[in-house]
Protein backbone atom coordinates (compact mmCIF):
# COMPACT_ATOMS: atom_id res chain seq x y z
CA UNK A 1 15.98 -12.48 -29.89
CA UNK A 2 13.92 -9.87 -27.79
CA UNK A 3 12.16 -8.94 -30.23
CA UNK A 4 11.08 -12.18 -31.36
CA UNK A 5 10.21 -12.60 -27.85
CA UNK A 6 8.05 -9.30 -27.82
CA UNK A 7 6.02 -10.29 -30.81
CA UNK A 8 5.30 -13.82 -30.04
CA UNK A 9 4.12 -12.62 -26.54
CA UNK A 10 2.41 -9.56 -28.38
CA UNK A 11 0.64 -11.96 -30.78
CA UNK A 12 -0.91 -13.87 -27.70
CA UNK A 13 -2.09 -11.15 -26.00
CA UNK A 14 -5.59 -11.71 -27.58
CA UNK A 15 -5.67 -15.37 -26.93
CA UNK A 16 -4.31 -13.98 -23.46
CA UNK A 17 -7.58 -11.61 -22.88
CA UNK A 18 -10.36 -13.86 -24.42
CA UNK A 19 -13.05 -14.52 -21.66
CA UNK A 20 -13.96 -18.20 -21.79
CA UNK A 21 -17.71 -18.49 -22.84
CA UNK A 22 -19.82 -18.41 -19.59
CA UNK A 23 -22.67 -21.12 -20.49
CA UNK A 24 -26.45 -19.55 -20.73
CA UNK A 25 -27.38 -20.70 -17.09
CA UNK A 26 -24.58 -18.95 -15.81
CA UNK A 27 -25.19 -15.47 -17.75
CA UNK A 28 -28.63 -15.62 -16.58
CA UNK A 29 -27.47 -16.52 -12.87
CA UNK A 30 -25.68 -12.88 -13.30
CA UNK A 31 -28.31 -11.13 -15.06
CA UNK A 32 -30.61 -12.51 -11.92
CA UNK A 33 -28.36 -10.82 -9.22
CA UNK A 34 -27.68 -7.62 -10.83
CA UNK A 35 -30.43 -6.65 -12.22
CA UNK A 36 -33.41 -8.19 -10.41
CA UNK A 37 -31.81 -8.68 -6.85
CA UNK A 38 -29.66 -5.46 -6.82
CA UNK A 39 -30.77 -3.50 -9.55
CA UNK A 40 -34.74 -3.25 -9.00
CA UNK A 41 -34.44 -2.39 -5.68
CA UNK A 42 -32.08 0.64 -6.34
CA UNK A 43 -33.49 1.81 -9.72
CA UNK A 44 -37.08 1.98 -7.76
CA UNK A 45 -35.36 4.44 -5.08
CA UNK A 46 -33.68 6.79 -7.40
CA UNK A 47 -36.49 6.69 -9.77
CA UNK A 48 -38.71 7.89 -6.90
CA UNK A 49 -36.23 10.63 -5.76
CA UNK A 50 -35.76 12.19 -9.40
CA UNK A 51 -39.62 12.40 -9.76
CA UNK A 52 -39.72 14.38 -6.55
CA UNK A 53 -36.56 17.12 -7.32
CA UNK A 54 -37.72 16.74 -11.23
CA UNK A 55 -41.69 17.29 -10.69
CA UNK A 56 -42.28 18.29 -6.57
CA UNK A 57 -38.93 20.61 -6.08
CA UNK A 58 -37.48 23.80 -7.37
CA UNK A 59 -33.74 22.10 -7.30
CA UNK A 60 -33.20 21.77 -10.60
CA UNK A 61 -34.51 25.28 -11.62
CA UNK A 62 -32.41 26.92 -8.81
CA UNK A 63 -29.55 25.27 -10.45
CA UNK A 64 -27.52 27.28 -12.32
CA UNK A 65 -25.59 26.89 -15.91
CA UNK A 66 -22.47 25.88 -16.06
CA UNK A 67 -20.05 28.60 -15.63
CA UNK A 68 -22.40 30.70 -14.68
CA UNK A 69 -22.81 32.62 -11.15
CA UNK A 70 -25.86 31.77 -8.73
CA UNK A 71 -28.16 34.50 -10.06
CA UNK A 72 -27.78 32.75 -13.51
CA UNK A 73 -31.07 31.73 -14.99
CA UNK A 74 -31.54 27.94 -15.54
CA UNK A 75 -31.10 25.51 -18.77
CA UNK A 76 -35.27 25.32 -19.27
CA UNK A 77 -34.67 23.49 -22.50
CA UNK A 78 -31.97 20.49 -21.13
CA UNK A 79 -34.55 20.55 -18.41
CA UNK A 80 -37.84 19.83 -20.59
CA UNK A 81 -36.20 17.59 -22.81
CA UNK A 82 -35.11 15.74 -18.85
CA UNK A 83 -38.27 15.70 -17.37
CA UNK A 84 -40.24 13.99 -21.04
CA UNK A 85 -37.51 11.79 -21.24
CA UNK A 86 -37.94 10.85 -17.98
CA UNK A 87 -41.45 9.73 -18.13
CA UNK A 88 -40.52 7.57 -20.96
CA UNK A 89 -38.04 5.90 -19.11
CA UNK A 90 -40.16 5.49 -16.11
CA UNK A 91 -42.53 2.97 -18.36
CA UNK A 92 -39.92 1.02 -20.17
CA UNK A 93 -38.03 0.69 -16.54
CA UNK A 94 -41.76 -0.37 -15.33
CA UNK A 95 -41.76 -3.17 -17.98
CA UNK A 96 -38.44 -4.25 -17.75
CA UNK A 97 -38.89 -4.98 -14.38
CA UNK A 98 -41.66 -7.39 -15.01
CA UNK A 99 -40.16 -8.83 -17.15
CA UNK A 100 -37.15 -9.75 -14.67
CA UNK A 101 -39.66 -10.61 -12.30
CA UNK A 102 -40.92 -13.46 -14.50
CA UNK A 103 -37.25 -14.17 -16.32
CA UNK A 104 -37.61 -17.98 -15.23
CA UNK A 105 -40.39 -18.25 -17.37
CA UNK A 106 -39.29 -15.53 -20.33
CA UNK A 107 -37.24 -16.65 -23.49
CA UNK A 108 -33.95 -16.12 -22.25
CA UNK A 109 -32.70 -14.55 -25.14
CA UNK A 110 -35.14 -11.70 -24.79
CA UNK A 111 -33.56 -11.21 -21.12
CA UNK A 112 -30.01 -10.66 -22.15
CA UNK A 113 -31.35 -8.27 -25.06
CA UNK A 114 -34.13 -6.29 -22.85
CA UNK A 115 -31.09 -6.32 -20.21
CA UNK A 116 -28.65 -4.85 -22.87
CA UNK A 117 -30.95 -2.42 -24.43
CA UNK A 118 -32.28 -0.82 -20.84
CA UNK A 119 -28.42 -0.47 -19.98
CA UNK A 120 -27.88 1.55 -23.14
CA UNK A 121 -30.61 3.69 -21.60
CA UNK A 122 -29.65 3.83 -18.13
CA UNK A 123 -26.52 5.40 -20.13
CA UNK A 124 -28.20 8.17 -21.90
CA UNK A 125 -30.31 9.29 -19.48
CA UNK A 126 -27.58 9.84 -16.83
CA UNK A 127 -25.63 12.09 -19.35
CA UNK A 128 -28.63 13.96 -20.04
CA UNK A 129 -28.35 14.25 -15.96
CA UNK A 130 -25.36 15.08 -15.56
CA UNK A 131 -25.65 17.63 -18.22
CA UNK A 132 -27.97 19.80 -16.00
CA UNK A 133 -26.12 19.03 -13.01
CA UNK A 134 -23.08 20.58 -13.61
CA UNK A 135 -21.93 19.17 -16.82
CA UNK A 136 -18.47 17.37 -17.01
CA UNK A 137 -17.56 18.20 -13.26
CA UNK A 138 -21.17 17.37 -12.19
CA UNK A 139 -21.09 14.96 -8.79
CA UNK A 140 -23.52 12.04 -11.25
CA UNK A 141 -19.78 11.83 -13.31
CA UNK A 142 -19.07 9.04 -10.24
CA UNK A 143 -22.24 6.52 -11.51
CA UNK A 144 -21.02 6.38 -14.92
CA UNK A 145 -17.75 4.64 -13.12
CA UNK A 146 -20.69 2.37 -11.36
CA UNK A 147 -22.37 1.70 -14.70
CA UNK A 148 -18.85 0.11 -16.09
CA UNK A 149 -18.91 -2.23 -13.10
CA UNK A 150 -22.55 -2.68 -13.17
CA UNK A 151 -22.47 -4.15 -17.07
CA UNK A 152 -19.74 -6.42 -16.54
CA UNK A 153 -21.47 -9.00 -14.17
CA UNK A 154 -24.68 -8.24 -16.29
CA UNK A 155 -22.95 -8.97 -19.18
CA UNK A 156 -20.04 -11.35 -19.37
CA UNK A 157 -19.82 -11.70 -23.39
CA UNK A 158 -16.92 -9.89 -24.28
CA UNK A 159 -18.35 -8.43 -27.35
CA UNK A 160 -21.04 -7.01 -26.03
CA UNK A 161 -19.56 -5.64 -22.84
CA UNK A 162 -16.53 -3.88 -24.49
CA UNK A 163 -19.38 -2.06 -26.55
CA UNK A 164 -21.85 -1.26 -23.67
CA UNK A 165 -19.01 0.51 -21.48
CA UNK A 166 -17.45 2.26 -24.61
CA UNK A 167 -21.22 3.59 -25.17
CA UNK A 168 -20.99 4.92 -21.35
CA UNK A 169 -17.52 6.73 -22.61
CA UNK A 170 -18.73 8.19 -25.54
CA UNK A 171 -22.09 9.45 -23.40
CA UNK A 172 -19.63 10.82 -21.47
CA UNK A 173 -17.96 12.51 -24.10
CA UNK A 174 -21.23 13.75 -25.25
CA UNK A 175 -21.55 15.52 -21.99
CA UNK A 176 -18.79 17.54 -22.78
CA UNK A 177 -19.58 18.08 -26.20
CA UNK A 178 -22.55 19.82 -25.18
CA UNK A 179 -21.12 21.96 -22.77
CA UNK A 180 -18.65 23.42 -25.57
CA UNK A 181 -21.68 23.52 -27.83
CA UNK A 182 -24.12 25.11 -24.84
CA UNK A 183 -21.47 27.82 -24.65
CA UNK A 184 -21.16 28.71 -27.95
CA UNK A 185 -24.70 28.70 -28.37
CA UNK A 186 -25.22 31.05 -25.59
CA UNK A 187 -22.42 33.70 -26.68
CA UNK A 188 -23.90 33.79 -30.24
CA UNK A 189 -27.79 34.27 -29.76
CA UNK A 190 -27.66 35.96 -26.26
CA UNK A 191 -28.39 39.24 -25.68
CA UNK A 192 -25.05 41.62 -24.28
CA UNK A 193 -26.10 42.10 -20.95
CA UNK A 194 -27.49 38.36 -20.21
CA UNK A 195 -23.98 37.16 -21.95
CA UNK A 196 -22.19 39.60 -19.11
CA UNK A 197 -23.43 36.81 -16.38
CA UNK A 198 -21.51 33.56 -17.97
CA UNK A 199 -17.92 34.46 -17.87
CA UNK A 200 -17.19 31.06 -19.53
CA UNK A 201 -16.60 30.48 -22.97
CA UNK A 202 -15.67 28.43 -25.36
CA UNK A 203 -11.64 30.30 -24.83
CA UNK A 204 -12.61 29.56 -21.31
CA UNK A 205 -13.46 25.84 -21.31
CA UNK A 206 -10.57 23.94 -19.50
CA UNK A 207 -10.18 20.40 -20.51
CA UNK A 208 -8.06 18.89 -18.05
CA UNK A 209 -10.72 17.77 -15.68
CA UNK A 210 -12.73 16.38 -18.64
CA UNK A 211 -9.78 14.33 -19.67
CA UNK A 212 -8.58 13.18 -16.37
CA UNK A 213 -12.24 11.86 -15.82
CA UNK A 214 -12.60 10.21 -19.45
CA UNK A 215 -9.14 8.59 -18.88
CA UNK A 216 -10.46 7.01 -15.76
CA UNK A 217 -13.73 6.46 -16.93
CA UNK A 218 -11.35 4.19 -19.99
CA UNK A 219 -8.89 2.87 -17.31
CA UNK A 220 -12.33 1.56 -15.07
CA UNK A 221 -13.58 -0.06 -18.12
CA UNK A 222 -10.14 -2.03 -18.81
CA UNK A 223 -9.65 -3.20 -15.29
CA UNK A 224 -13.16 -4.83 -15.40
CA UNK A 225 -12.61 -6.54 -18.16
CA UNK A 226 -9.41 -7.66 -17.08
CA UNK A 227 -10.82 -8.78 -14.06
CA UNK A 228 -13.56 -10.77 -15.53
CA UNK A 229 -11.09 -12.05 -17.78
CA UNK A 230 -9.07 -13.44 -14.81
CA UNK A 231 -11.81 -14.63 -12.85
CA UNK A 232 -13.83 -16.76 -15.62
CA UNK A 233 -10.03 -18.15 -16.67
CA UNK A 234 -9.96 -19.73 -13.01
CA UNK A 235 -13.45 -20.54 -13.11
CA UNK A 236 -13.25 -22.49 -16.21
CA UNK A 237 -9.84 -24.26 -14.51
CA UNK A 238 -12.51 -25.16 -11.29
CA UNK A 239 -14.73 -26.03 -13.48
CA UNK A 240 -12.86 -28.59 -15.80
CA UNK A 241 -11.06 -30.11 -13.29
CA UNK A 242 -14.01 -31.24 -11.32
CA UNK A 243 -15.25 -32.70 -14.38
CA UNK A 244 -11.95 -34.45 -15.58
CA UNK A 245 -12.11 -35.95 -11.58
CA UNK A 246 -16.05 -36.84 -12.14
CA UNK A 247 -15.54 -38.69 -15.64
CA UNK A 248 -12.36 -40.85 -14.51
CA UNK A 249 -14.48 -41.81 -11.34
CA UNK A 250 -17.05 -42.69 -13.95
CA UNK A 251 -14.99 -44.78 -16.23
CA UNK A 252 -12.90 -45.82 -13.21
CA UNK A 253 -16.84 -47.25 -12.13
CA UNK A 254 -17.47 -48.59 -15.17
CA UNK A 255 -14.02 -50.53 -15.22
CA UNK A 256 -14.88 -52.15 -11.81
CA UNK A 257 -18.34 -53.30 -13.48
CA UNK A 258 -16.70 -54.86 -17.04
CA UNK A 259 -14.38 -56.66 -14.70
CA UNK A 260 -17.57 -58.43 -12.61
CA UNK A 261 -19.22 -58.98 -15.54
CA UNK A 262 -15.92 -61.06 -17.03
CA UNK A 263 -16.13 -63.09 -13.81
CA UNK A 264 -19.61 -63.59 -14.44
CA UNK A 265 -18.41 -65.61 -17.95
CA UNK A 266 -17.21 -68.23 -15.40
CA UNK A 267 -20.42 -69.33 -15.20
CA UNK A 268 -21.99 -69.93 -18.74
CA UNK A 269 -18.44 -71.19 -19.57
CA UNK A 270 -18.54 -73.67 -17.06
CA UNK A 271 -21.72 -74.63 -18.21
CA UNK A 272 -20.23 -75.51 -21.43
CA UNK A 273 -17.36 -77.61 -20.91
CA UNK A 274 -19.84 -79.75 -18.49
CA UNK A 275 -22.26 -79.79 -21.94
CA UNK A 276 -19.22 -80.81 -23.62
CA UNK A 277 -17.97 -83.20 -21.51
CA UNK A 278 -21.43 -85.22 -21.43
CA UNK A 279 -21.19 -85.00 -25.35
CA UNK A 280 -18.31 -86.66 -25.37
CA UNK A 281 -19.46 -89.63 -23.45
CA UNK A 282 -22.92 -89.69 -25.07
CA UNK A 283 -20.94 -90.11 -28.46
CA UNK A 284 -19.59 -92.82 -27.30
CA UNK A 285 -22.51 -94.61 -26.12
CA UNK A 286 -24.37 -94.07 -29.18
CA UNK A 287 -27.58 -91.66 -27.58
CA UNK A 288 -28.73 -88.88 -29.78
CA UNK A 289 -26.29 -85.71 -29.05
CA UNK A 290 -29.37 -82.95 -30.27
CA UNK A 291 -30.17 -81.54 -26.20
CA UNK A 292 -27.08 -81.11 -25.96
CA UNK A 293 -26.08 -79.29 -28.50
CA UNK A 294 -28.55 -76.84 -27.96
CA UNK A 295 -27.44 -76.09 -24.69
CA UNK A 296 -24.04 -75.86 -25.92
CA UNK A 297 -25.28 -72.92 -28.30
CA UNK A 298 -27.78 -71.08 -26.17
CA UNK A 299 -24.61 -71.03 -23.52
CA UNK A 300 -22.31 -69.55 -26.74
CA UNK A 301 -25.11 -67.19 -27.50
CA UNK A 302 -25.70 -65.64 -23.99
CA UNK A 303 -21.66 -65.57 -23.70
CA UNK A 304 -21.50 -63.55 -26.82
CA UNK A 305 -23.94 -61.03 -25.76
CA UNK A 306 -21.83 -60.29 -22.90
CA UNK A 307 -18.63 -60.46 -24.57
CA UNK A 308 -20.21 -57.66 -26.68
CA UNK A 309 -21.33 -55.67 -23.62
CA UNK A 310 -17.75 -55.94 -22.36
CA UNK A 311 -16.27 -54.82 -25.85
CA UNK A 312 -16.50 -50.98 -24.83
CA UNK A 313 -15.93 -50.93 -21.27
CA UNK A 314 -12.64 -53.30 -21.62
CA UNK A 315 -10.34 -49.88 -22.44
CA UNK A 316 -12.03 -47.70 -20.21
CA UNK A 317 -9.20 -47.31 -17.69
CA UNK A 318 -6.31 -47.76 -20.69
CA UNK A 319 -6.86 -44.26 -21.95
CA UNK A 320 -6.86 -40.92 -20.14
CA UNK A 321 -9.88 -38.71 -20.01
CA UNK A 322 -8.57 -35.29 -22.41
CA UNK A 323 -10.09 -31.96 -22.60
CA UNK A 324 -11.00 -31.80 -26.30
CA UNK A 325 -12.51 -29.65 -29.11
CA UNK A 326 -15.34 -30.96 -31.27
CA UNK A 327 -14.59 -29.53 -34.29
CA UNK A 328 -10.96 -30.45 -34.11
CA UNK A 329 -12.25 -34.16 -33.38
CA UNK A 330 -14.46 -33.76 -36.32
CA UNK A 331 -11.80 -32.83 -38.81
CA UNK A 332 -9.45 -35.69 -37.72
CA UNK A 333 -12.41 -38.19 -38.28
CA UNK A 334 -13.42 -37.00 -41.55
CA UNK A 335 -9.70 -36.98 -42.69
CA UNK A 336 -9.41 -40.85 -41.69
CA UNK A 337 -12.82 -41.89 -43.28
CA UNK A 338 -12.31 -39.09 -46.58
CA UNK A 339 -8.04 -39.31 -46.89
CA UNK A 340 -7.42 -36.84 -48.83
CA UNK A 341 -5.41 -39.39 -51.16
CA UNK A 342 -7.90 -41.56 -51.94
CA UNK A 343 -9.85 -39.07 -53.60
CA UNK A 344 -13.73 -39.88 -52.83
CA UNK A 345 -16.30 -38.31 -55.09
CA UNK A 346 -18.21 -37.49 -51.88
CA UNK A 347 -18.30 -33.93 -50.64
CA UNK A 348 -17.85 -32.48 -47.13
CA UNK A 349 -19.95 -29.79 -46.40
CA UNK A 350 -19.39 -27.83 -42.79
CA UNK A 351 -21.61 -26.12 -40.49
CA UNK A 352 -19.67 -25.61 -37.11
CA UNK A 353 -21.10 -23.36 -34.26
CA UNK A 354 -18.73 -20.81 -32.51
CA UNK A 355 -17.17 -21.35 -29.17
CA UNK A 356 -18.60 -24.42 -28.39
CA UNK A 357 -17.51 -25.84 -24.51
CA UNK A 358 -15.10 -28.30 -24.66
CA UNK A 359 -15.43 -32.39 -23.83
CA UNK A 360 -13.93 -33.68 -21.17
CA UNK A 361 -13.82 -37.46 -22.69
CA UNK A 362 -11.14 -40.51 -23.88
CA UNK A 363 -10.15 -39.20 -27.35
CA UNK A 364 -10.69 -42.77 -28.57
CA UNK A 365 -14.44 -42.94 -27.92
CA UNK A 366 -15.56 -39.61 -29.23
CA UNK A 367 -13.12 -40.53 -32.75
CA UNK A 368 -14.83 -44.27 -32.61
CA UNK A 369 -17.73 -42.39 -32.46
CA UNK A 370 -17.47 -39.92 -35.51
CA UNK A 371 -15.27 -42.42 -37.87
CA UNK A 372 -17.86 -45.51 -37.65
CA UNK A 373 -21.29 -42.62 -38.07
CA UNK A 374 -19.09 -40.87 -40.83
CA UNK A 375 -17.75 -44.39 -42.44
CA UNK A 376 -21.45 -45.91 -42.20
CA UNK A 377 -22.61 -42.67 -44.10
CA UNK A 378 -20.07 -42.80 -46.98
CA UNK A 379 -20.75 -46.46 -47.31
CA UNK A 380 -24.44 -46.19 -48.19
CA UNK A 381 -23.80 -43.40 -50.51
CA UNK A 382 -21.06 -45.74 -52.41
CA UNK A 383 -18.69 -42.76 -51.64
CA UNK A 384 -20.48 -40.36 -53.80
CA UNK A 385 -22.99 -37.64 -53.02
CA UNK A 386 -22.60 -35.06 -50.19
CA UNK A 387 -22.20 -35.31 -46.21
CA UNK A 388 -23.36 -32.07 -44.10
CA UNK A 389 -21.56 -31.96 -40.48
CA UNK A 390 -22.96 -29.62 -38.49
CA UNK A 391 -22.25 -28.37 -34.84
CA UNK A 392 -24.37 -26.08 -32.39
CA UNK A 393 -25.04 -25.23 -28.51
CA UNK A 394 -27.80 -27.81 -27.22
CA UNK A 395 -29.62 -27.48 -23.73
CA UNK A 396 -27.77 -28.51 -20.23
CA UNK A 397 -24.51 -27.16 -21.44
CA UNK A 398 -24.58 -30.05 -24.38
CA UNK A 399 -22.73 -30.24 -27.82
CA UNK A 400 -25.03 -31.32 -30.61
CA UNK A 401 -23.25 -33.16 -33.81
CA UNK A 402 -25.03 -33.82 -36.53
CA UNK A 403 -23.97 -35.71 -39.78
CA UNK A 404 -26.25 -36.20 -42.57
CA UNK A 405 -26.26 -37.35 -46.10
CA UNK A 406 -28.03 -37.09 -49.27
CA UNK A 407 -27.76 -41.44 -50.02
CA UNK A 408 -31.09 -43.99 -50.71
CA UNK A 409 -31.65 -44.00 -46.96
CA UNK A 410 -32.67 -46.84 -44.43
CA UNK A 411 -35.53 -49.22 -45.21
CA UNK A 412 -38.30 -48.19 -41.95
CA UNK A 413 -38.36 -51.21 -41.21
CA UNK A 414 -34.53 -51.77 -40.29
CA UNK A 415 -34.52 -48.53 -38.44
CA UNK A 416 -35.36 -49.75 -34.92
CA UNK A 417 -32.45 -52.27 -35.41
CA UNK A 418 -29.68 -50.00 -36.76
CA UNK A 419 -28.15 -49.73 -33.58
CA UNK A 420 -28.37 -53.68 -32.76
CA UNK A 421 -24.95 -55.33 -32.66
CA UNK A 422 -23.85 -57.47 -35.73
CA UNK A 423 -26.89 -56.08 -37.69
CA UNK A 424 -25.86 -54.83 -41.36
CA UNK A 425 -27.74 -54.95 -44.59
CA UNK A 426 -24.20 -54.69 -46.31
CA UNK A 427 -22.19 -58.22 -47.90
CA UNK A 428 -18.70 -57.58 -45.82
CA UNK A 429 -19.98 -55.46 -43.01
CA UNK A 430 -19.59 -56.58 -39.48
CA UNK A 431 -22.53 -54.46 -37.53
CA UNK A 432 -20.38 -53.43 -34.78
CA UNK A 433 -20.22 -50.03 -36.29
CA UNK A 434 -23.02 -47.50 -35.04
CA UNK A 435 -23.33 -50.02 -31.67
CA UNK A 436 -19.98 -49.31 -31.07
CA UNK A 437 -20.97 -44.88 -31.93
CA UNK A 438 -23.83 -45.24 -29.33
CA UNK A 439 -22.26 -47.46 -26.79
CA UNK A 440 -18.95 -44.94 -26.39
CA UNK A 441 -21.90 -42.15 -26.59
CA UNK A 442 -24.21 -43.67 -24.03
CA UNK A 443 -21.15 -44.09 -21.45
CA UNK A 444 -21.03 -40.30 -20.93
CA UNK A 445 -24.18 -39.66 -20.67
CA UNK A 446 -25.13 -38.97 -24.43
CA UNK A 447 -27.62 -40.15 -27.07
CA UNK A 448 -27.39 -41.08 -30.88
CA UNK A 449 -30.61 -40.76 -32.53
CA UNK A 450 -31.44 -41.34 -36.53
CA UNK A 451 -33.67 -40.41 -39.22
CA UNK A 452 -34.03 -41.25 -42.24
CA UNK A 453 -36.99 -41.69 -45.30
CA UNK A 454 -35.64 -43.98 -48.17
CA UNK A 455 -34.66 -42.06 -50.80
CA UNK A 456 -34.57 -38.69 -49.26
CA UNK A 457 -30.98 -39.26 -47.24
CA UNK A 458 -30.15 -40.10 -43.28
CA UNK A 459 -29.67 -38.11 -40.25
CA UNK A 460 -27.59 -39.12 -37.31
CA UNK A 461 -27.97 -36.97 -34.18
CA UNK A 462 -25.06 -37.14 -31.46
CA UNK A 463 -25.87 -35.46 -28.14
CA UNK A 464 -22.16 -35.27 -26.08
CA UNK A 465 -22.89 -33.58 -22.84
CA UNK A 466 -20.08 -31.27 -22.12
CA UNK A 467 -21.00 -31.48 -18.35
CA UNK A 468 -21.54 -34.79 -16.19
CA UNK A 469 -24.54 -35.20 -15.81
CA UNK A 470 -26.06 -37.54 -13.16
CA UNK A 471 -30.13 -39.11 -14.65
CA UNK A 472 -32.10 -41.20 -11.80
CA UNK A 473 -33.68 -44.27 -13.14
CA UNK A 474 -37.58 -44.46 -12.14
């Protein structure tokens, strides 16, 4: 029984240390503060100081190799291969730096890449540093701990930050590497007497301190990660809960309107049984009964239209607003319009995007939604031909559905009306269908958009904002 216990809490350790997806805004929010508003700042001051002990001073040439005494000559080769590098990574630094100046108006892909690649630097060129400095027990070994902290706000992808800070290890490691190699080196090609003044050798090296430093330099990388890991959990909890509390104050809205527009029915309805009530006496004294008739529909007519208005907004405070998955919501919609039993010729093709944010909607809308787009589409193809559903990240923190076929396609002009209740170009349909998909779409703020060319196939777009989002009318 323990061990059962073990491996079921073993096997959701992973689900346990997945960092939610931070949305783009928010990554580049982080990129802004570290980099640009801290970062620049301090790069430009300790870029000015090493061009003044590596160019202007005799610091680095007093300093002497490691292991050796003070009256050991200096590592001229570690230092010329410093000092070129350096100039190199003065420029990119230079245009790095503009181009965080003018992020807002850079792709922001190229910022989280240009911000990833010049941290990959920053790596290298403090081991080549510390090298010089004193190697493995060099004072710099406390900025590689900074470095770890430094690329976990910059970067908050998992992927990409458990690679960045296991880069800083392993240029850590390197360090060390080339002190054992340095050494060697030296007691193979060096003259006797010049040998005489580094006492430490390769028998010599002691790696304790090295390893007690890597270990932390490991341990510092897993606590930031854990701590991000914690921190965007409860984030993400903030985050969805203010948006389950904004969409039932929506719908809750919403409910308040359907039920003022039902009262308004009082008065077209009224309207008609005094219509009817005059018919009933004008049949009786013989006079023509056309007028009012015609009232009597144009009263039906407008009470239908809002009867249809009300159709959606009637269950808005029945169901409960659910954090849900798209693609999950997807599958269930195709399996009710495609049963597996019933054995359509038409074939399902899937394009879903990665860790896409969730919805915080009714589960009923967003499946209304899907089944009527997906049964409209297997309809026109006479349940033969194939149906792409695809999924991917849109802008404003959106989800972007789209479901297309390969069937005759809509007539241009019935495409302005598709979306028209009780419009249908088929013998039994009702044309409640896709007015129903962009009624429950519209409610949270989304769109539903189509294209189509007879003969080529039709495209349905479905924009579900994952955030509420708040438009002002002009």
């Amino acid at each position: 029984m323990r061990m059962n216990l073990r491996w079921q809490t073993f096997k959701q350790l992973p689900r346990l240390l997945t960092v939610p997806a931070a949305d783009l805004e928010q990554q580049i929010a982080r990129i802004q503060l570290m980099e640009r508003s801290i970062g620049l700042p301090v790069k430009a001051a300790v870029i000015v100081v090493l061009a003044y002990y590596l160019f202007l001073s005799n610091w680095f040439d007093e300093l002497s190799p490691r292991g050796g005494g003070a009256s050991a000559p200096p590592p001229q080769i570690e230092l010329k291969i410093i000092r070129q590098f350096f100039l190199i990574y003065v420029v990119v630094n230079a245009g790095v730096a503009g181009l965080l100046l003018a992020m807002e108006k850079a792709p922001r892909f190229w910022v989280q890449w240009v911000v990833y690649g010049i941290s990959v630097m920053d790596a290298l060129f403090l081991a080549g540093l510390t090298s010089v400095t004193g190697g493995v027990d060099s004072v710099l070994y406390w900025v590689f701990l900074g470095l770890i902290v430094r690329n976990a706000v910059s970067n908050p992808i998992a992927a990409r930050q458990i690679i960045l800070n296991v880069i800083v290890n392993f240029c850590y490691v390197l360090v060390g590497v080339a002190e054992v190699v340095t050494a060697h080196w030296r007691k193979e090609y060096w003259e006797e007497e010049l040998l005489r003044q580094f006492e430490q050798t390769p028998q010599d090296y002691a790696p304790e301190s090295f390893l007690l430093r890597l270990t932390l330099l490991i341990f510092m990388t897993a606590c930031c990660y854990g701590v991000q890991v914690l921190l965007d959990k409860q984030r993400l909890a903030d985050s969805e809960s203010r948006e389950y509390t904004l969409r039932q104050q929506q719908l809750q809205a919403t409910g308040r309107l359907a039920a003022e527009i039902a009262h308004q029915l009082k008065n077209p309805l009224g309207i008609i049984n005094n219509a009817a009530f005059t018919l009933q006496r004008t049949v009786k004294e013989g006079k023509t009964i056309t007028q009012q008739i015609q009232i009597i529909r144009e009263e039906v007519e407008r009470s239908d239209r809002i009867i249809t208005e009300l159709m959606g907004y009637a269950r808005l405070t029945e169901g409960a607003v659910e954090r849900l998955n798209v693609t999950e919501e997807l599958e269930k919609a195709i399996e009710r319009v495609f049963p597996s039993g019933a054995k359509y010729e038409a074939r399902i093709h899937r394009e879903y995007a990665p860790a896409l944010p969730p919805l915080m909607m009714q589960r009923g809308h967003i499946s209304e939604v899907f089944v009527n787009v997906l049964q409209n589409a297997r309809e026109a193809m006479s349940s033969k031909g194939n149906i792409t559903v695809a999924t991917r990240y849109g802008e404003d923190y959106s989800v972007i559905v789209t479901i297309s076929d390969d069937g005759p396609g809509i007539p241009t002009q019935h495409l302005p009306k598709v979306f028209e209740p009780y419009f249908t170009t088929k013998e039994k349909g009702t044309g409640l269908g896709l007015a129903i998909a962009k009624h429950n779409t519209e409610i949270y703020g989304g769109s539903v958009e189509v294209e189509s060319e007879p003969g080529k196939g039709t495209r349905f777009t479905i924009n579900l904002p994952a955030k509420t989002v708040m438009r002002i009318r002009r």
